[in-house]
PDB file of N, CA and C in Angstrom:
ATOM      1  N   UNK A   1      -2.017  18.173  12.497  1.00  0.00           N
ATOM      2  CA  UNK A   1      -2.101  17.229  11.400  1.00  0.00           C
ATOM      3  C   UNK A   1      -3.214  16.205  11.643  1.00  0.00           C
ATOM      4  N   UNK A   2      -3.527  15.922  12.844  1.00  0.00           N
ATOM      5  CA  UNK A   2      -4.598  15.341  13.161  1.00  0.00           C
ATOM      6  C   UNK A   2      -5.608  15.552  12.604  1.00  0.00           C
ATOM      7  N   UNK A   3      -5.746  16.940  12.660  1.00  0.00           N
ATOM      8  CA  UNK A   3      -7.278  17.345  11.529  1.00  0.00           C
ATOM      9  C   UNK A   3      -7.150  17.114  10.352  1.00  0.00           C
ATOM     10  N   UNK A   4      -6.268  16.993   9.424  1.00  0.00           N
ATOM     11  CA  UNK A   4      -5.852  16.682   8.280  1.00  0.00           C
ATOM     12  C   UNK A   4      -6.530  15.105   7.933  1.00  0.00           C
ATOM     13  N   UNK A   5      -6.144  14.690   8.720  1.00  0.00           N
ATOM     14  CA  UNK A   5      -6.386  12.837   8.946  1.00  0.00           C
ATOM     15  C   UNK A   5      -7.708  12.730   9.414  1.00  0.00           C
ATOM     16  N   UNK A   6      -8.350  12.994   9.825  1.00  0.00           N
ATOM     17  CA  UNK A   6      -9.386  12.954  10.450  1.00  0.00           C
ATOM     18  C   UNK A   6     -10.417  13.230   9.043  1.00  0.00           C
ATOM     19  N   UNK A   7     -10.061  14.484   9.174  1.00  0.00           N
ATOM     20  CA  UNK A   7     -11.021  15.176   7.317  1.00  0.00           C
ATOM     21  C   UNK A   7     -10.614  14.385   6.107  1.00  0.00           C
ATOM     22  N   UNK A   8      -9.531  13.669   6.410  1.00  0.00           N
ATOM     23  CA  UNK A   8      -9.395  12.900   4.683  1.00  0.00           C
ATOM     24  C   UNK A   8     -10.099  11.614   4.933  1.00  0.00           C
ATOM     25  N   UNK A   9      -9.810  10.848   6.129  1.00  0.00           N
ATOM     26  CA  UNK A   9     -10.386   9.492   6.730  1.00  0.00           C
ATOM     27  C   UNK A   9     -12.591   9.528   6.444  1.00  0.00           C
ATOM     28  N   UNK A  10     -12.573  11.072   6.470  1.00  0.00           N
ATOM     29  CA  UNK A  10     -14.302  11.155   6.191  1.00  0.00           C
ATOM     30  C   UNK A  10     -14.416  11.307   5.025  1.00  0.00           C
ATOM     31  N   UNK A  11     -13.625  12.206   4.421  1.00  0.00           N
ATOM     32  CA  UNK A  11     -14.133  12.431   2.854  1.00  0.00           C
ATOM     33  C   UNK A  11     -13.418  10.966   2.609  1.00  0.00           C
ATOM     34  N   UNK A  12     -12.924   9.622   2.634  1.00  0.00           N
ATOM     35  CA  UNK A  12     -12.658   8.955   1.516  1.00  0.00           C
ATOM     36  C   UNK A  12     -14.265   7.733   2.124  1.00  0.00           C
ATOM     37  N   UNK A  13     -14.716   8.263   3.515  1.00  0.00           N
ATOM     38  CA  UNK A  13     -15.284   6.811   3.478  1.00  0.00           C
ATOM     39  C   UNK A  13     -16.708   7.332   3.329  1.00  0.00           C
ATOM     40  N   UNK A  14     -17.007   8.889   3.013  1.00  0.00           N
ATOM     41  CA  UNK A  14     -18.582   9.226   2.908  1.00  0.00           C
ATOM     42  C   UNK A  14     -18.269   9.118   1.022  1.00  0.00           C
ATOM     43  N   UNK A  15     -17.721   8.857   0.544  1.00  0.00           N
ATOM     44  CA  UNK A  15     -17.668   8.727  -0.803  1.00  0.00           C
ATOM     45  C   UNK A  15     -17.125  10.013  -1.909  1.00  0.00           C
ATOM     46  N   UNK A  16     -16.636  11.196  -0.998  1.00  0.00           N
ATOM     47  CA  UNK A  16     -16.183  11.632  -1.859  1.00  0.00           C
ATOM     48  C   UNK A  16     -14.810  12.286  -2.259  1.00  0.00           C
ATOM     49  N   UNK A  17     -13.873  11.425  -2.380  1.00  0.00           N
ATOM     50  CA  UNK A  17     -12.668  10.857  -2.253  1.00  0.00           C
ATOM     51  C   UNK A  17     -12.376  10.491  -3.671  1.00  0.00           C
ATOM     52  N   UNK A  18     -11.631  10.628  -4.852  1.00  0.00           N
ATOM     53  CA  UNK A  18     -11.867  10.011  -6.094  1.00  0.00           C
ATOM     54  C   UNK A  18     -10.043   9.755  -6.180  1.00  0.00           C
ATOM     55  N   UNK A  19      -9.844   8.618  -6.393  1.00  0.00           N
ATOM     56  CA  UNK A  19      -8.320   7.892  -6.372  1.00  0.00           C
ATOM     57  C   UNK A  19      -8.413   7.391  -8.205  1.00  0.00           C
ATOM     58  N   UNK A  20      -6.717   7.016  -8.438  1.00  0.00           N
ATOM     59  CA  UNK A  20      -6.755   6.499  -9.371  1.00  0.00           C
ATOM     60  C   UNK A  20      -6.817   7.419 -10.508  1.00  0.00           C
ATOM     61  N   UNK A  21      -6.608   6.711 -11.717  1.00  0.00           N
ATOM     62  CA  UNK A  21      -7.644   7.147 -12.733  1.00  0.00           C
ATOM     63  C   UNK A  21      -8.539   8.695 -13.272  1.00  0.00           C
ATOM     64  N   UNK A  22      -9.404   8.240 -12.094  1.00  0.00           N
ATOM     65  CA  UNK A  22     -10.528   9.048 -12.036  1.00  0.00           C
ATOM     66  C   UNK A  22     -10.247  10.670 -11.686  1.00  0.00           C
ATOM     67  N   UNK A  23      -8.605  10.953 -10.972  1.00  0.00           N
ATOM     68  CA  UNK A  23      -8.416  12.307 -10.744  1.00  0.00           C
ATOM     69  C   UNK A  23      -8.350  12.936 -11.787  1.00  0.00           C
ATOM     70  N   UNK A  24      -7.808  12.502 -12.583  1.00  0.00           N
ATOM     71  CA  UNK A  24      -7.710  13.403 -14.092  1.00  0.00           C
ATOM     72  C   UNK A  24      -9.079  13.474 -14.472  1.00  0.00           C
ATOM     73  N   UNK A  25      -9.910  12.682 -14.641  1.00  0.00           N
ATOM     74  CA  UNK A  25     -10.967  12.889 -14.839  1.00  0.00           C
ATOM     75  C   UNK A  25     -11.795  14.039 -14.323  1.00  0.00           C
ATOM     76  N   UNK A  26     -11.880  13.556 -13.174  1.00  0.00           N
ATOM     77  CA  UNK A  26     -12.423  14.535 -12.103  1.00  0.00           C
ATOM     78  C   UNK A  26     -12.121  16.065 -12.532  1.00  0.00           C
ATOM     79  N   UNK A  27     -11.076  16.646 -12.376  1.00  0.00           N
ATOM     80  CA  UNK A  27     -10.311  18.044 -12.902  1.00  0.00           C
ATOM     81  C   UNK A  27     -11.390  18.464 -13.972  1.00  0.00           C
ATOM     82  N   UNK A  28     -11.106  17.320 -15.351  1.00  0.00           N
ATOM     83  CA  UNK A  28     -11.483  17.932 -16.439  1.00  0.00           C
ATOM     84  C   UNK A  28     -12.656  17.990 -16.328  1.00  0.00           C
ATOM     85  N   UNK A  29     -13.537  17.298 -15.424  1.00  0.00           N
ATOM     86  CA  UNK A  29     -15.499  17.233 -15.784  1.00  0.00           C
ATOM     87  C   UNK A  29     -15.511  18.526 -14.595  1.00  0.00           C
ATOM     88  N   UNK A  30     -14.471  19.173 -13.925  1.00  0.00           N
ATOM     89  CA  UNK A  30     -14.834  20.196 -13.084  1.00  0.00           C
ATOM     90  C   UNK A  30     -15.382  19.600 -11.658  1.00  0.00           C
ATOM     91  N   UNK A  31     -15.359  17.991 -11.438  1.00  0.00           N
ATOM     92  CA  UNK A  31     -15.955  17.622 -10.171  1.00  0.00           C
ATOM     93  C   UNK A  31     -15.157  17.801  -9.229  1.00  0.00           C
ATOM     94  N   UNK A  32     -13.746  17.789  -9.625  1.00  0.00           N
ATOM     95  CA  UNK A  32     -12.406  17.991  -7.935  1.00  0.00           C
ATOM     96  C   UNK A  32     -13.024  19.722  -7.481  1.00  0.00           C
ATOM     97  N   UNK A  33     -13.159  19.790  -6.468  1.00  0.00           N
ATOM     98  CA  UNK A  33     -12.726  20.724  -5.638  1.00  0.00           C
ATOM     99  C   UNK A  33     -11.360  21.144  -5.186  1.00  0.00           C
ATOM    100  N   UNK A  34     -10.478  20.106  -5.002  1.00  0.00           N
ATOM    101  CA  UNK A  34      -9.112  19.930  -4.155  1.00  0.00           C
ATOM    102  C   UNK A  34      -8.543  18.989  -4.692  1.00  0.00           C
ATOM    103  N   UNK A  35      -7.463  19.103  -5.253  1.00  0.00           N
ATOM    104  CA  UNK A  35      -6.493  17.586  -5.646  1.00  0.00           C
ATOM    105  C   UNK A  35      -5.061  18.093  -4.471  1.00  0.00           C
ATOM    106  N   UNK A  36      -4.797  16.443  -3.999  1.00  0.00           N
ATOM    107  CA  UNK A  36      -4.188  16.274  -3.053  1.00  0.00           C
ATOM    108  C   UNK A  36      -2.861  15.257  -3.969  1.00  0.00           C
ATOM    109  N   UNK A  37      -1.838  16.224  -3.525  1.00  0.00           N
ATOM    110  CA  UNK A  37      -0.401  15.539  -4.128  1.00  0.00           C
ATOM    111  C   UNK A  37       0.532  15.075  -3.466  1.00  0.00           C
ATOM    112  N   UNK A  38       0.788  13.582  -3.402  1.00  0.00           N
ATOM    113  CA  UNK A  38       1.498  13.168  -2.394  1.00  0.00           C
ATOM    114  C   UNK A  38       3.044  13.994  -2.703  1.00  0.00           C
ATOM    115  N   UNK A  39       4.259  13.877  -1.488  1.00  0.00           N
ATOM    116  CA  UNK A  39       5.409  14.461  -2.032  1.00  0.00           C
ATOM    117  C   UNK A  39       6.244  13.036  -2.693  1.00  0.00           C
ATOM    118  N   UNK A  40       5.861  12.096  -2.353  1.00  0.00           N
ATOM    119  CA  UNK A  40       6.570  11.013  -3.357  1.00  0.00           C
ATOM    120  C   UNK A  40       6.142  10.762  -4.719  1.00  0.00           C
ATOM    121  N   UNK A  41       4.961  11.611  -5.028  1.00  0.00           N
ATOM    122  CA  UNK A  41       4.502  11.457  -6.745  1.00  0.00           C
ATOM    123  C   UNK A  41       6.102  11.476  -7.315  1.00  0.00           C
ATOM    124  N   UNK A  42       5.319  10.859  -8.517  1.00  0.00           N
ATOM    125  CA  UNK A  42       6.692  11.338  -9.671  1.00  0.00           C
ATOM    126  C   UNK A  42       6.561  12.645 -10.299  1.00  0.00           C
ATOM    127  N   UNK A  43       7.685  12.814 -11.072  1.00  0.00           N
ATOM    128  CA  UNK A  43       7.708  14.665 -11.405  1.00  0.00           C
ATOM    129  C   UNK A  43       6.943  14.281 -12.734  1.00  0.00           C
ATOM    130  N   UNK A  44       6.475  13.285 -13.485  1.00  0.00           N
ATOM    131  CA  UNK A  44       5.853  13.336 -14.728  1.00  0.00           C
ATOM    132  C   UNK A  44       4.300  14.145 -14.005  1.00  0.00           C
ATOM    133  N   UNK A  45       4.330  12.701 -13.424  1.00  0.00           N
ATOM    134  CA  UNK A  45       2.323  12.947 -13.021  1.00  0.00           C
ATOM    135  C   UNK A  45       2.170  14.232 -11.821  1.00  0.00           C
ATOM    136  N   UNK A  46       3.320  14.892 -11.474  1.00  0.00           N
ATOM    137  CA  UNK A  46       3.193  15.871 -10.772  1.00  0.00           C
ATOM    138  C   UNK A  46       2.612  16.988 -11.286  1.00  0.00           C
ATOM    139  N   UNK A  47       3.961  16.890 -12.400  1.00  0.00           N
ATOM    140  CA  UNK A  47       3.340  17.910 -13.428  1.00  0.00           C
ATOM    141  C   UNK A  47       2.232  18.049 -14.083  1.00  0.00           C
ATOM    142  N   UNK A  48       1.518  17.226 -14.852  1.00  0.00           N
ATOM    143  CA  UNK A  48       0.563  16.643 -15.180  1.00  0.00           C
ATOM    144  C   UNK A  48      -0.242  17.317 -14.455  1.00  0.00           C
ATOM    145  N   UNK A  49      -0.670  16.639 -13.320  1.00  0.00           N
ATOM    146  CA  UNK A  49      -1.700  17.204 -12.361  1.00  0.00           C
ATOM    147  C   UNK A  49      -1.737  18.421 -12.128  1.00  0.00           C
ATOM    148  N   UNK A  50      -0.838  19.284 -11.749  1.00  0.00           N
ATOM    149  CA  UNK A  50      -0.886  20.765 -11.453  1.00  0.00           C
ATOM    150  C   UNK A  50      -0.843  22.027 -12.644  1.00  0.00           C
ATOM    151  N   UNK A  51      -0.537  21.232 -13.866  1.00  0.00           N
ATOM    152  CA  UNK A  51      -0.984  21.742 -15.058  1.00  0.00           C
ATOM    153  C   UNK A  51      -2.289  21.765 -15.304  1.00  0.00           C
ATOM    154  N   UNK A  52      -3.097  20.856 -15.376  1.00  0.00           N
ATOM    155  CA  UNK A  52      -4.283  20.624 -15.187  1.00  0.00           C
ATOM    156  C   UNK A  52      -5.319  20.905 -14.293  1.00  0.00           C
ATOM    157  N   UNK A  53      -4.586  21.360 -13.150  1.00  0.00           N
ATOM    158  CA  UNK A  53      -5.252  21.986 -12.262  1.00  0.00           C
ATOM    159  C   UNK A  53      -5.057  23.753 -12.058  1.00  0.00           C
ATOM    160  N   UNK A  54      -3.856  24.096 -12.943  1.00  0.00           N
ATOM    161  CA  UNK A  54      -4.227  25.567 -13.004  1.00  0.00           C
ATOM    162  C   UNK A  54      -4.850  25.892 -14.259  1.00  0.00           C
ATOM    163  N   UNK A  55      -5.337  24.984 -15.273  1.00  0.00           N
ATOM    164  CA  UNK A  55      -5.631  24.927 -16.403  1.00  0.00           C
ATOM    165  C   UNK A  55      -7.219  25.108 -16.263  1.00  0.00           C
ATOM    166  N   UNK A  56      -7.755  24.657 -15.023  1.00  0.00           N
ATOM    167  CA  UNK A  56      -8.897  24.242 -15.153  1.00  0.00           C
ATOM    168  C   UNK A  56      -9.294  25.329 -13.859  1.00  0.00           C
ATOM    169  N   UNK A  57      -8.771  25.736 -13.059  1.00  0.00           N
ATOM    170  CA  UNK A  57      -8.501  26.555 -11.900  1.00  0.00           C
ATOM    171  C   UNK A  57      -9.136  25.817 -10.565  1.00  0.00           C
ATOM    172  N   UNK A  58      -8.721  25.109 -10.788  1.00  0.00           N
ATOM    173  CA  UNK A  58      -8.469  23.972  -9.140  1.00  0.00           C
ATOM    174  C   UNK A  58      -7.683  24.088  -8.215  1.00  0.00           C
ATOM    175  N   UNK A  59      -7.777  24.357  -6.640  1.00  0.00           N
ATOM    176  CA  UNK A  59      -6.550  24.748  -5.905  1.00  0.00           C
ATOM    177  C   UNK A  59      -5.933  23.340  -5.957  1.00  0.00           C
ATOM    178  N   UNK A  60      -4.804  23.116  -5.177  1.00  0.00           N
ATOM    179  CA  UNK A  60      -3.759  21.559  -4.942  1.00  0.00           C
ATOM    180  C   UNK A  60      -3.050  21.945  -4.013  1.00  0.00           C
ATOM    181  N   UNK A  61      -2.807  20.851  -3.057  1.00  0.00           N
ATOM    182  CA  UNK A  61      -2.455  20.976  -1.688  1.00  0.00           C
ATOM    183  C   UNK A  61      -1.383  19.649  -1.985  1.00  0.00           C
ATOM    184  N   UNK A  62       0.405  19.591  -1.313  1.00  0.00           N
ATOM    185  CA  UNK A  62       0.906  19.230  -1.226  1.00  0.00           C
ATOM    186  C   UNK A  62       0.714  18.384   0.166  1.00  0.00           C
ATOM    187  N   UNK A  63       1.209  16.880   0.617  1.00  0.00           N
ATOM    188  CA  UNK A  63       0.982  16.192   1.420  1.00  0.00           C
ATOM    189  C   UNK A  63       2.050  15.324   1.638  1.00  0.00           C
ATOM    190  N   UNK A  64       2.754  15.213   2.707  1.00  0.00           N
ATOM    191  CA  UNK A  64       3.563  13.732   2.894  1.00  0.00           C
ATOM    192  C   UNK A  64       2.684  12.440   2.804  1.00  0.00           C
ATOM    193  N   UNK A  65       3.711  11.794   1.557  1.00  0.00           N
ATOM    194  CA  UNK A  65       2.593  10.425   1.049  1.00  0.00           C
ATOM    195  C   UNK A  65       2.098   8.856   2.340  1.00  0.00           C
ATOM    196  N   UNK A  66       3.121   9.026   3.520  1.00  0.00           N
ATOM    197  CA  UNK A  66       2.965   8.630   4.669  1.00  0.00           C
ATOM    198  C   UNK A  66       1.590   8.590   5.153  1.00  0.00           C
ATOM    199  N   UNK A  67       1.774   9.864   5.286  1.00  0.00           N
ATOM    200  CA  UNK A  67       0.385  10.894   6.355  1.00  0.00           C
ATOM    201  C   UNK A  67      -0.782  10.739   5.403  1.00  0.00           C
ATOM    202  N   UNK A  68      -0.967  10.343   4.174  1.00  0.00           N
ATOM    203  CA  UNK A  68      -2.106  10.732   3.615  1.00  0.00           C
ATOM    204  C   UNK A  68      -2.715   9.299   3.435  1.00  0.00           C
ATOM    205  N   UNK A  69      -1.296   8.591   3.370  1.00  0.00           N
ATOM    206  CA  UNK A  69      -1.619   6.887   2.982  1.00  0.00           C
ATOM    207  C   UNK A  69      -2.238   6.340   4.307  1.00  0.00           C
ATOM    208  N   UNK A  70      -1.934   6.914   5.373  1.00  0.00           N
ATOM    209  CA  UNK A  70      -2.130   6.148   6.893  1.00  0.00           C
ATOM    210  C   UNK A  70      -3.718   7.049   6.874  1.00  0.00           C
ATOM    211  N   UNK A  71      -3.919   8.082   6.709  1.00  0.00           N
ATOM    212  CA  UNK A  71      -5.164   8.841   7.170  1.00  0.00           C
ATOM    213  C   UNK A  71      -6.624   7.813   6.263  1.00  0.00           C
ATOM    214  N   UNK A  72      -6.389   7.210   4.877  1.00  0.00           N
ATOM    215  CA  UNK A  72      -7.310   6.851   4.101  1.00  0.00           C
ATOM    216  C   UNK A  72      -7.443   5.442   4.279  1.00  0.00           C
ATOM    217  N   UNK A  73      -6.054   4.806   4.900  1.00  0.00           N
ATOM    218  CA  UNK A  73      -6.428   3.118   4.845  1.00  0.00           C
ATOM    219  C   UNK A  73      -5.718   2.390   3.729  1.00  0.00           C
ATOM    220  N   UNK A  74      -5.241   2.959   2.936  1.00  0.00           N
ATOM    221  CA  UNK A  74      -4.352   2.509   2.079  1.00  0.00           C
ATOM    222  C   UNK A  74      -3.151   2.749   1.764  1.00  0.00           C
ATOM    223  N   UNK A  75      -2.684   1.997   0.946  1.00  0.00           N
ATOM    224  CA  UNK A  75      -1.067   1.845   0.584  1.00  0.00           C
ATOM    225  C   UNK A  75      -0.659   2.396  -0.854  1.00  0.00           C
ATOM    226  N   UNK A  76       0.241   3.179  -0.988  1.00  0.00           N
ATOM    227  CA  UNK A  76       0.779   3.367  -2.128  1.00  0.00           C
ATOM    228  C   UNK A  76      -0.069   4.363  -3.576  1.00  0.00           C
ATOM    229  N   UNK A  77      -0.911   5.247  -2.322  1.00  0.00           N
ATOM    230  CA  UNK A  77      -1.630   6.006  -3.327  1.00  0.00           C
ATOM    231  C   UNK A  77      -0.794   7.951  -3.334  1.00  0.00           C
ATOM    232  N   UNK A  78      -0.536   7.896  -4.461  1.00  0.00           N
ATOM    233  CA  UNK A  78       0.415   9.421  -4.889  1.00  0.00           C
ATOM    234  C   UNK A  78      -0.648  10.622  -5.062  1.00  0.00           C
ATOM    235  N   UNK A  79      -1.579  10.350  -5.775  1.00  0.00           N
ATOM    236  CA  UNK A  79      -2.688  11.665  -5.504  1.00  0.00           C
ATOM    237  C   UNK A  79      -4.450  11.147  -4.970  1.00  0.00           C
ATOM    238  N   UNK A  80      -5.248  12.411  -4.806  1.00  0.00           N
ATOM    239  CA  UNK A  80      -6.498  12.090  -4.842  1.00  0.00           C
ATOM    240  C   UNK A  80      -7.127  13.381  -5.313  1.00  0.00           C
ATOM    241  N   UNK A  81      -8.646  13.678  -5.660  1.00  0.00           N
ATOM    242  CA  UNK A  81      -9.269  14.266  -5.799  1.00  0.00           C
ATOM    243  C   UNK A  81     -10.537  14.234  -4.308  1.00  0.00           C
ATOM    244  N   UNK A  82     -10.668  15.469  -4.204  1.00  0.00           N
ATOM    245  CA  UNK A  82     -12.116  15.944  -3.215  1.00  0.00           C
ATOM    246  C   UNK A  82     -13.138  16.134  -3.765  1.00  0.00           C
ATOM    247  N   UNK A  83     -13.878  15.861  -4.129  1.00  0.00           N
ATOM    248  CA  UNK A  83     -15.479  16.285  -4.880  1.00  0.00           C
ATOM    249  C   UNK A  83     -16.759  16.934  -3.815  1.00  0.00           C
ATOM    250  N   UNK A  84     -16.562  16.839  -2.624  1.00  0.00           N
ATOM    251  CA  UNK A  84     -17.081  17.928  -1.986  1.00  0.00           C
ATOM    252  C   UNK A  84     -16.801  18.914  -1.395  1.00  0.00           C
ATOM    253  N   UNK A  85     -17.143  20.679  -1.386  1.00  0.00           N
ATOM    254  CA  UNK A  85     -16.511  21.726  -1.708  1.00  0.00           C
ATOM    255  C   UNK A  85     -16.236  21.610   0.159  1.00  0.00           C
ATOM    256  N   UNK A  86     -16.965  21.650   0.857  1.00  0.00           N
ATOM    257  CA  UNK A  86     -17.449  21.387   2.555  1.00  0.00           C
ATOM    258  C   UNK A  86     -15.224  20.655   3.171  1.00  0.00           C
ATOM    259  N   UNK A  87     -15.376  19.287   2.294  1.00  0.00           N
ATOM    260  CA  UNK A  87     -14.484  18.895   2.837  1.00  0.00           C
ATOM    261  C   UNK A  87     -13.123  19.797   2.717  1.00  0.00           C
ATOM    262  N   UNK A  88     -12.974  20.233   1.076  1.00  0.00           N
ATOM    263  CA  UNK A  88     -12.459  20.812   0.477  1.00  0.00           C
ATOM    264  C   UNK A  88     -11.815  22.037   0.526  1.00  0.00           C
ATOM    265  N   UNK A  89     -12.525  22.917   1.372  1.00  0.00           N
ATOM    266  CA  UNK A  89     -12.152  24.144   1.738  1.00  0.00           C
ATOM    267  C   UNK A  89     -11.474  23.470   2.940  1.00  0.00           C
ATOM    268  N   UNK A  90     -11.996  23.144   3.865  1.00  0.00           N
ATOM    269  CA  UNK A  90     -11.034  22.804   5.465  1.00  0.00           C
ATOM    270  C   UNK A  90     -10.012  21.912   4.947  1.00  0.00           C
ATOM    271  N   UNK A  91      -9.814  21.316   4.292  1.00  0.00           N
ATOM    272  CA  UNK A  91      -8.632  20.201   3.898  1.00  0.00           C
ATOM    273  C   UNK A  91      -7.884  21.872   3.479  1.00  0.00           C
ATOM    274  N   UNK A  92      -7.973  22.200   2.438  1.00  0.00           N
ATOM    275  CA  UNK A  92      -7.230  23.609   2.149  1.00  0.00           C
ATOM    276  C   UNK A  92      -6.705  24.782   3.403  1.00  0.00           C
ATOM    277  N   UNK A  93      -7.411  24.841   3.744  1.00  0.00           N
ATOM    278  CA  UNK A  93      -7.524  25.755   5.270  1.00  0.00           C
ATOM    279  C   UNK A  93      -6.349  25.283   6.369  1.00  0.00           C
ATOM    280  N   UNK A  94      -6.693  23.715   6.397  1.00  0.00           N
ATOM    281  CA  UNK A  94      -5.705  23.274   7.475  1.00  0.00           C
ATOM    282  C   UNK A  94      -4.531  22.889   6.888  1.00  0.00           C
ATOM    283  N   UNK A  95      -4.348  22.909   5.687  1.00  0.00           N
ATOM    284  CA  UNK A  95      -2.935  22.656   4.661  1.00  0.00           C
ATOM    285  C   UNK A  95      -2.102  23.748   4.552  1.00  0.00           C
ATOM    286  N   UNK A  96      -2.864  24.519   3.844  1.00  0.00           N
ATOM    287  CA  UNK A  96      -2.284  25.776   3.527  1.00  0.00           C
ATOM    288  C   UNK A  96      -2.259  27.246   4.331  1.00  0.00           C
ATOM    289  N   UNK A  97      -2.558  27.224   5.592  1.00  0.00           N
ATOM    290  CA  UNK A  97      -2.236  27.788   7.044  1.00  0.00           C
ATOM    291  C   UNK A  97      -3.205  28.866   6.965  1.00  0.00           C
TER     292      UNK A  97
END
């Protein structure tokens, strides 16, 4: 899991990390590579997101919201988007075995 943390701690501080807002966005302009779902999301915006992401054909990687909140530096964030494919595949790779 270390690598997990390590690869999210770079993709949020080389800039391409997209929180907030902007994930939905992201999906629909085709810029996510990877959307990352905390397991404490709610089941609205869960859904939401993974509709939208097989809609658009985006993989999504499930995450304890702990581990993802401690790896980026912040508090209380339920999803993110990856916008570079580099980070994107190994975040996938080391998630999904």
């Amino acid at each position: 899991m270390s690598d997990v943390s390590g690869i999210l701690g770079l993709a949020k501080r080389s800039g391409n990390m997209i929180l907030g807002d902007g994930v939905i966005k992201s999906i629909q302009s085709r810029k996510a590579r990877l959307v990352i779902i905390t397991s404490e999301c709610g089941a609205n915006t869960k859904k939401k997101l993974i509709d939208k992401c097989m809609f658009y054909d985006i993989p999504y990687v499930s995450i304890a919201e702990d581990t993802f909140n401690q790896s980026i530096g912040t508090h209380n964030r339920k999803a993110a988007a990856i916008a570079n494919e580099g980070f994107a595949q190994k975040l996938y790779t080391c998630l999904k075995g």
